[in-house]
C-alpha atoms as a PDB file:
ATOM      1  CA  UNK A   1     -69.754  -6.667  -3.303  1.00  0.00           C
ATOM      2  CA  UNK A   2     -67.151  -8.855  -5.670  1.00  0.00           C
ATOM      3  CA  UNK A   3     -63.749  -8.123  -4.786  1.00  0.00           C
ATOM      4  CA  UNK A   4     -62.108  -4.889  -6.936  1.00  0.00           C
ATOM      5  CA  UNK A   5     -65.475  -3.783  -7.227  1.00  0.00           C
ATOM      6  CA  UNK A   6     -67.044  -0.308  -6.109  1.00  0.00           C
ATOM      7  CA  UNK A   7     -70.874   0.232  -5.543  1.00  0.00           C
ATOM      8  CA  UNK A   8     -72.249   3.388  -7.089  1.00  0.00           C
ATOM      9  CA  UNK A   9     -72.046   5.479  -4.158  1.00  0.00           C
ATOM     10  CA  UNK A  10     -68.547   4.896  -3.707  1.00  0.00           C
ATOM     11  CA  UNK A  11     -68.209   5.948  -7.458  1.00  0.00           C
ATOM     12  CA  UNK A  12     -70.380   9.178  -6.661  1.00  0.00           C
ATOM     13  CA  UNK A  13     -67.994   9.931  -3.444  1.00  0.00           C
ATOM     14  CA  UNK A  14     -65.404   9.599  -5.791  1.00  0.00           C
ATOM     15  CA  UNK A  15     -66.903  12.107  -8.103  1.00  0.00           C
ATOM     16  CA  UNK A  16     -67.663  14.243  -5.900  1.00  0.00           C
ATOM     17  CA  UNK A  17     -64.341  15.156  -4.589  1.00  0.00           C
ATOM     18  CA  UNK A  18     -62.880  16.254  -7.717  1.00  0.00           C
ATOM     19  CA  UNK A  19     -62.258  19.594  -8.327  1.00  0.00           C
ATOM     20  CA  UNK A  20     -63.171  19.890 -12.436  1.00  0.00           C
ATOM     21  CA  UNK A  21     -61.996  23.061 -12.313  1.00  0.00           C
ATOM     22  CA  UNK A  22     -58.730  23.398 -10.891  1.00  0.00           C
ATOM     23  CA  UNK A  23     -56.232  21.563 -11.543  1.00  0.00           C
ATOM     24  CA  UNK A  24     -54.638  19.883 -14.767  1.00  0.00           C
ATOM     25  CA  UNK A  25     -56.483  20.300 -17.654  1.00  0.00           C
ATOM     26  CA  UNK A  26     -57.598  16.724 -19.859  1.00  0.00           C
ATOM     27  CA  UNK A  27     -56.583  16.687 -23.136  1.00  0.00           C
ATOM     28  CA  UNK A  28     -56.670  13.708 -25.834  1.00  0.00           C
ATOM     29  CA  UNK A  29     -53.984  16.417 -28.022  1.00  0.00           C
ATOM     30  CA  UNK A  30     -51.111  14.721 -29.265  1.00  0.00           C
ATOM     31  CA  UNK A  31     -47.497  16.660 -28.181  1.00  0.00           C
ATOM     32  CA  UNK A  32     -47.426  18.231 -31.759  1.00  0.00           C
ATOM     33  CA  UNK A  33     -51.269  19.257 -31.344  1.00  0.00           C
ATOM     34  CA  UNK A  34     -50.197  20.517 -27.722  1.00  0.00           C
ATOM     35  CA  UNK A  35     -47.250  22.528 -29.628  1.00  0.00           C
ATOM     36  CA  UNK A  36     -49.239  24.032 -32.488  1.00  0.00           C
ATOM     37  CA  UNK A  37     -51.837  25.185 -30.198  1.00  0.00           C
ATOM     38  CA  UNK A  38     -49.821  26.817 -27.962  1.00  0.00           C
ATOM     39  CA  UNK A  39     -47.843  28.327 -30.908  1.00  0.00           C
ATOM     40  CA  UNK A  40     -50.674  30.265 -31.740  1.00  0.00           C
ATOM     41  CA  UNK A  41     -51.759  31.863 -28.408  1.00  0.00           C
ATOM     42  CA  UNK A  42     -54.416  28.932 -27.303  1.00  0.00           C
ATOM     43  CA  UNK A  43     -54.697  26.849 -24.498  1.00  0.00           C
ATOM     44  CA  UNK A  44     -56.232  23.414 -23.525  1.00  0.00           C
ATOM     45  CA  UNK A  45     -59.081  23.589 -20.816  1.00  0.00           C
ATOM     46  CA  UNK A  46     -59.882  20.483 -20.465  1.00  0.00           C
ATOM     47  CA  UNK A  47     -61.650  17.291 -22.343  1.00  0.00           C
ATOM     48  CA  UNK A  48     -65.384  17.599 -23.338  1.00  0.00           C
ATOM     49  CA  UNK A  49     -67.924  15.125 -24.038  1.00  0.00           C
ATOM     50  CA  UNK A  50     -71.209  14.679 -25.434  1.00  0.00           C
ATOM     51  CA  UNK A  51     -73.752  11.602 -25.636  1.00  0.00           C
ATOM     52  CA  UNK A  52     -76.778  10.581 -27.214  1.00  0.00           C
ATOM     53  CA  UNK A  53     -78.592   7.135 -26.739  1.00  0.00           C
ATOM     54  CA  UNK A  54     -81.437   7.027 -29.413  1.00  0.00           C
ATOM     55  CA  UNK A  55     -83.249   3.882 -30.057  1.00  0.00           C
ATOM     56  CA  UNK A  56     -85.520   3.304 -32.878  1.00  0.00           C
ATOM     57  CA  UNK A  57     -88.504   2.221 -31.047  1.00  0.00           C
ATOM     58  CA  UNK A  58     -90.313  -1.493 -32.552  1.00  0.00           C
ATOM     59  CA  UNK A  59     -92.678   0.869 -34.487  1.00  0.00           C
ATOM     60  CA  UNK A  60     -89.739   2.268 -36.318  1.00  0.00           C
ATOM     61  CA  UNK A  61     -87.520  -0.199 -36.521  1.00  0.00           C
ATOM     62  CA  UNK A  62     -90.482  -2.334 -37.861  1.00  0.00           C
ATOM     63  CA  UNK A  63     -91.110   0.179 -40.417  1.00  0.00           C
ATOM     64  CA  UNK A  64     -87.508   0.453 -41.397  1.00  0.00           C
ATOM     65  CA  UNK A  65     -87.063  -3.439 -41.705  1.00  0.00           C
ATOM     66  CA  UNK A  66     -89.623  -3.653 -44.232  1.00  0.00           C
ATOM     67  CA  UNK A  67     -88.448  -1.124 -46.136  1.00  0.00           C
ATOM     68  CA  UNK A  68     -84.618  -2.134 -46.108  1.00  0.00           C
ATOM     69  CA  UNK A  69     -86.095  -5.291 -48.581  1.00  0.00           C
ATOM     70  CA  UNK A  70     -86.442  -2.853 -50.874  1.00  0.00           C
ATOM     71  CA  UNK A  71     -83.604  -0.593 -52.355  1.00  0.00           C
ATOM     72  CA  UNK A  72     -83.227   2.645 -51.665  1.00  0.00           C
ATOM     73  CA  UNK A  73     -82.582   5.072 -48.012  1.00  0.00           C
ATOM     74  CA  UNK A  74     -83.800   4.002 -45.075  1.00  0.00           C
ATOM     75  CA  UNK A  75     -85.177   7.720 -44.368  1.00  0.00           C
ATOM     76  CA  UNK A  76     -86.264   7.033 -40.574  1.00  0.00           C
ATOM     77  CA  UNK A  77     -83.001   5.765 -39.630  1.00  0.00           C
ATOM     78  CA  UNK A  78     -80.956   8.778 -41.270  1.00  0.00           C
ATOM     79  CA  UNK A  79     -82.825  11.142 -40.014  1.00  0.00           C
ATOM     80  CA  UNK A  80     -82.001   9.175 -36.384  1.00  0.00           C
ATOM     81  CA  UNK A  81     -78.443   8.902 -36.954  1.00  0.00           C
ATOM     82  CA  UNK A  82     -78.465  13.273 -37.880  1.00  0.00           C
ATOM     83  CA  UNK A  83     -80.476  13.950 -34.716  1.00  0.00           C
ATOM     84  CA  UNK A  84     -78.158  11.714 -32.433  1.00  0.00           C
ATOM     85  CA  UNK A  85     -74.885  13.470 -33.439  1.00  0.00           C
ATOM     86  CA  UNK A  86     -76.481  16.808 -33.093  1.00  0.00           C
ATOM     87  CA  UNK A  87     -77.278  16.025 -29.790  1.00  0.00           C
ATOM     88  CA  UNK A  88     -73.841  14.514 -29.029  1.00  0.00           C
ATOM     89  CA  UNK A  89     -72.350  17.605 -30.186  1.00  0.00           C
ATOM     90  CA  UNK A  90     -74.337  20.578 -28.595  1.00  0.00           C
ATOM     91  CA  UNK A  91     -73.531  18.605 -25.005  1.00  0.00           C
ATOM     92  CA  UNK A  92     -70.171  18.565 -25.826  1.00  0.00           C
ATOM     93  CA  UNK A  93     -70.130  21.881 -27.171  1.00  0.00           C
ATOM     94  CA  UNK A  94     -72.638  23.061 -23.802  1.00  0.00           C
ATOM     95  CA  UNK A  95     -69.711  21.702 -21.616  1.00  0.00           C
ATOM     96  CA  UNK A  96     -67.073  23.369 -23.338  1.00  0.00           C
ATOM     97  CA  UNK A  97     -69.181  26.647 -23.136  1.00  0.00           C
ATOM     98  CA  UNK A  98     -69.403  26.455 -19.304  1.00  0.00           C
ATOM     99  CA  UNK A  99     -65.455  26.263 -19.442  1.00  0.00           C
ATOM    100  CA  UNK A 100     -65.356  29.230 -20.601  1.00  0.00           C
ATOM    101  CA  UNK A 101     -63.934  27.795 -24.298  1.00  0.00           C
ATOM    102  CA  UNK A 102     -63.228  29.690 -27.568  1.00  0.00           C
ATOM    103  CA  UNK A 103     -63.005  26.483 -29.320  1.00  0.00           C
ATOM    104  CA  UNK A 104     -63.129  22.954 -29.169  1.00  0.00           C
ATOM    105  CA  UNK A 105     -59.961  20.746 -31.081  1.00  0.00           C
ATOM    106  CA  UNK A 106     -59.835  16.900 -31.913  1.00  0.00           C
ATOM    107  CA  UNK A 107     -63.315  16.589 -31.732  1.00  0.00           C
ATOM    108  CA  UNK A 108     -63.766  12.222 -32.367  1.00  0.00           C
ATOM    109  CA  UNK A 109     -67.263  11.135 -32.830  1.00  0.00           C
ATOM    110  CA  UNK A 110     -68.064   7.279 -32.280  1.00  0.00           C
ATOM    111  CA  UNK A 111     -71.276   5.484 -33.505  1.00  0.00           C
ATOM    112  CA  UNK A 112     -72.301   2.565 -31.591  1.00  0.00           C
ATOM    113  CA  UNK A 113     -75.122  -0.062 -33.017  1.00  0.00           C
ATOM    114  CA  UNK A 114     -76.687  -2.076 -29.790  1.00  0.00           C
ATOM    115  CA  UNK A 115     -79.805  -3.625 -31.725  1.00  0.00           C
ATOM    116  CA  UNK A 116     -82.103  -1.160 -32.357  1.00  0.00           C
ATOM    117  CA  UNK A 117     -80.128   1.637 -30.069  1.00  0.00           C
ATOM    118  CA  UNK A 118     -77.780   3.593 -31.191  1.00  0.00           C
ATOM    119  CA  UNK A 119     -75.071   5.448 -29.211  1.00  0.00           C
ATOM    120  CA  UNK A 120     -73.164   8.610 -29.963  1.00  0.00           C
ATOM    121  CA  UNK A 121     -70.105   9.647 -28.543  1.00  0.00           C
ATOM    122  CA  UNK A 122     -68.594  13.279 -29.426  1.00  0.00           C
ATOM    123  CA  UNK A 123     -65.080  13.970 -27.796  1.00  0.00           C
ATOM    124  CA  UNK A 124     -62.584  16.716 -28.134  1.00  0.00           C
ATOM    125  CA  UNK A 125     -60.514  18.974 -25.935  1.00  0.00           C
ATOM    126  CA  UNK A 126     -61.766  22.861 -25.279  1.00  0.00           C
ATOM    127  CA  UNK A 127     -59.317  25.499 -25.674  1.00  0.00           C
ATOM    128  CA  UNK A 128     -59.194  29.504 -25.489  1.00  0.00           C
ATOM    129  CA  UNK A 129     -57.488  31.852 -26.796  1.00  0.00           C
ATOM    130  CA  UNK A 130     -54.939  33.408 -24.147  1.00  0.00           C
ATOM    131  CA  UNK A 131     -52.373  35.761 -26.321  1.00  0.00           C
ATOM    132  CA  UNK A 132     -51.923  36.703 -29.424  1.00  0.00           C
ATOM    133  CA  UNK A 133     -49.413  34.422 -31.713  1.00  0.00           C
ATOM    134  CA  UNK A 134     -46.029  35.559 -31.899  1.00  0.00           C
ATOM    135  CA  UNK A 135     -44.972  37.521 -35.227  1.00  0.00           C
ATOM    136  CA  UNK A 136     -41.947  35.350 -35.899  1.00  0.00           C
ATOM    137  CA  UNK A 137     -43.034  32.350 -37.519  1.00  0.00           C
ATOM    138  CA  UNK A 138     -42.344  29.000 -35.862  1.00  0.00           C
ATOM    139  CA  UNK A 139     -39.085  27.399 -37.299  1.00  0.00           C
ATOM    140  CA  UNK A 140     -38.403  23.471 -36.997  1.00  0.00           C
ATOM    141  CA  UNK A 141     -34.229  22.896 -37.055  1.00  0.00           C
ATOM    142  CA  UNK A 142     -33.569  18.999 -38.565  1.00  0.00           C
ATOM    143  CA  UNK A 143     -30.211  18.273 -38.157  1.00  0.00           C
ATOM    144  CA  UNK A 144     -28.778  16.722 -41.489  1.00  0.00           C
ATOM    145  CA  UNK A 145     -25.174  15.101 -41.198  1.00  0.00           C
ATOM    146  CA  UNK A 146     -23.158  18.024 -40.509  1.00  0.00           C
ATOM    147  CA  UNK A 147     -25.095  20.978 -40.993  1.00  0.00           C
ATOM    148  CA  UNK A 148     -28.507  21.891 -39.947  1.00  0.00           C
ATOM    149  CA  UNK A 149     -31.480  22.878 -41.851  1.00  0.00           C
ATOM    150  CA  UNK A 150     -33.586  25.272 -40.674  1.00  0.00           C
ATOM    151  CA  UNK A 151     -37.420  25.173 -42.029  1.00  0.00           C
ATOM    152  CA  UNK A 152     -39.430  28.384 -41.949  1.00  0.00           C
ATOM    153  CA  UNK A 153     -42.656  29.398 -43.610  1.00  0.00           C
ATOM    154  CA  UNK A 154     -42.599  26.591 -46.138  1.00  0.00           C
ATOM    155  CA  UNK A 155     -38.701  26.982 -47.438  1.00  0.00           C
ATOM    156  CA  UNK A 156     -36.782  23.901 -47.516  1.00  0.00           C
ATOM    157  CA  UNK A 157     -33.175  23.882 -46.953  1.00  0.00           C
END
C-alpha cells in the first residue's frame, strides 16, 4: 500500500461509520439559495446523487459510426444519452425519496464521454417543506450614502 493511500476496506470502514442521517445536512446551495429556501418554510436534507454508466456496446457504436458519415441524427446514441439521464435522475430522485424530501433544488447534471461509455451524473440538494412562509414579504435594506433603501415586493426606493 503507497503511502497516503487507503485500501477499499479501509474506505468501507470509513463508510460505514457515518451516520447519513443525523447530523449536518450536505448541501451544494449557495448562502442566498440557503436564505430563499428557508424564507419560504423549506429546509435542506441533505445532497442527492444519481449515476448512470451506459456504454454503446461495438455493435452500436459500429452502427452509429457508419452512420455519423452521413448527415443527419445519430438516433441510437440519442436515444442512449435520454435513457442515461433518466436513470441518473430517478436514483437521485429514489435517494431523496428515502429522505423523506418534498423536493429536490440545484439539481446539476454532468455528461461524461469515456470512448464509447458515457457517464451521467445528476446532483442536487433535497429539501422539505417544514412551515408555512411568513405573510410579510421578505425585505432587503441597501444602505445608500446616508439614507437607506428599503426593497419590498418589487418597489425600488
Amino acid at each position: 500500500m503507497a503511502i497516503g493511500s487507503r485500501s477499499l476496506g479501509d474506505v468501507e470502514k470509513i463508510l460505514a461509520g457515518v451516520d447519513w442521517n443525523q447530523g449536518a445536512a450536505l448541501s451544494d446551495l449557495s448562502a442566498g439559495d440557503f436564505w430563499l429556501l428557508a424564507d419560504r418554510g423549506f429546509v435542506p436534507l441533505g445532497l442527492v446523487l444519481g449515476n448512470s454508466v451506459f456504454s454503446m456496446g461495438i455493435t452500436g457504436g459500429l452502427a452509429t459510426g457508419l452512420r455519423g458519415l452521413a448527415r443527419g441524427e445519430l438516433v441510437e446514441f440519442t436515444e442512449l444519452m435520454y435513457d442515461a439521464r433518466r436513470l441518473a435522475l430517478a436514483r437521485m430522485k429514489a435517494e431523496a425519496d428515502s429522505l423523506g424530501a418534498d423536493a429536490v433544488v440545484g439539481v446539476k447534471i454532468s455528461i461524461v464521454h469515456h470512448g464509447d461509455v458515457m457517464e451521467v451524473t445528476a446532483v442536487g440538494t433535497a429539501v422539505k417543506k417544514v412551515s408555512d412562509p411568513p405573510t410579510a414579504a421578505a425585505q432587503v435594506v441597501v444602505p445608500v450614502g446616508s439614507r437607506q433603501v428599503v426593497h419590498s415586493e418589487g418597489s425600488v426606493g
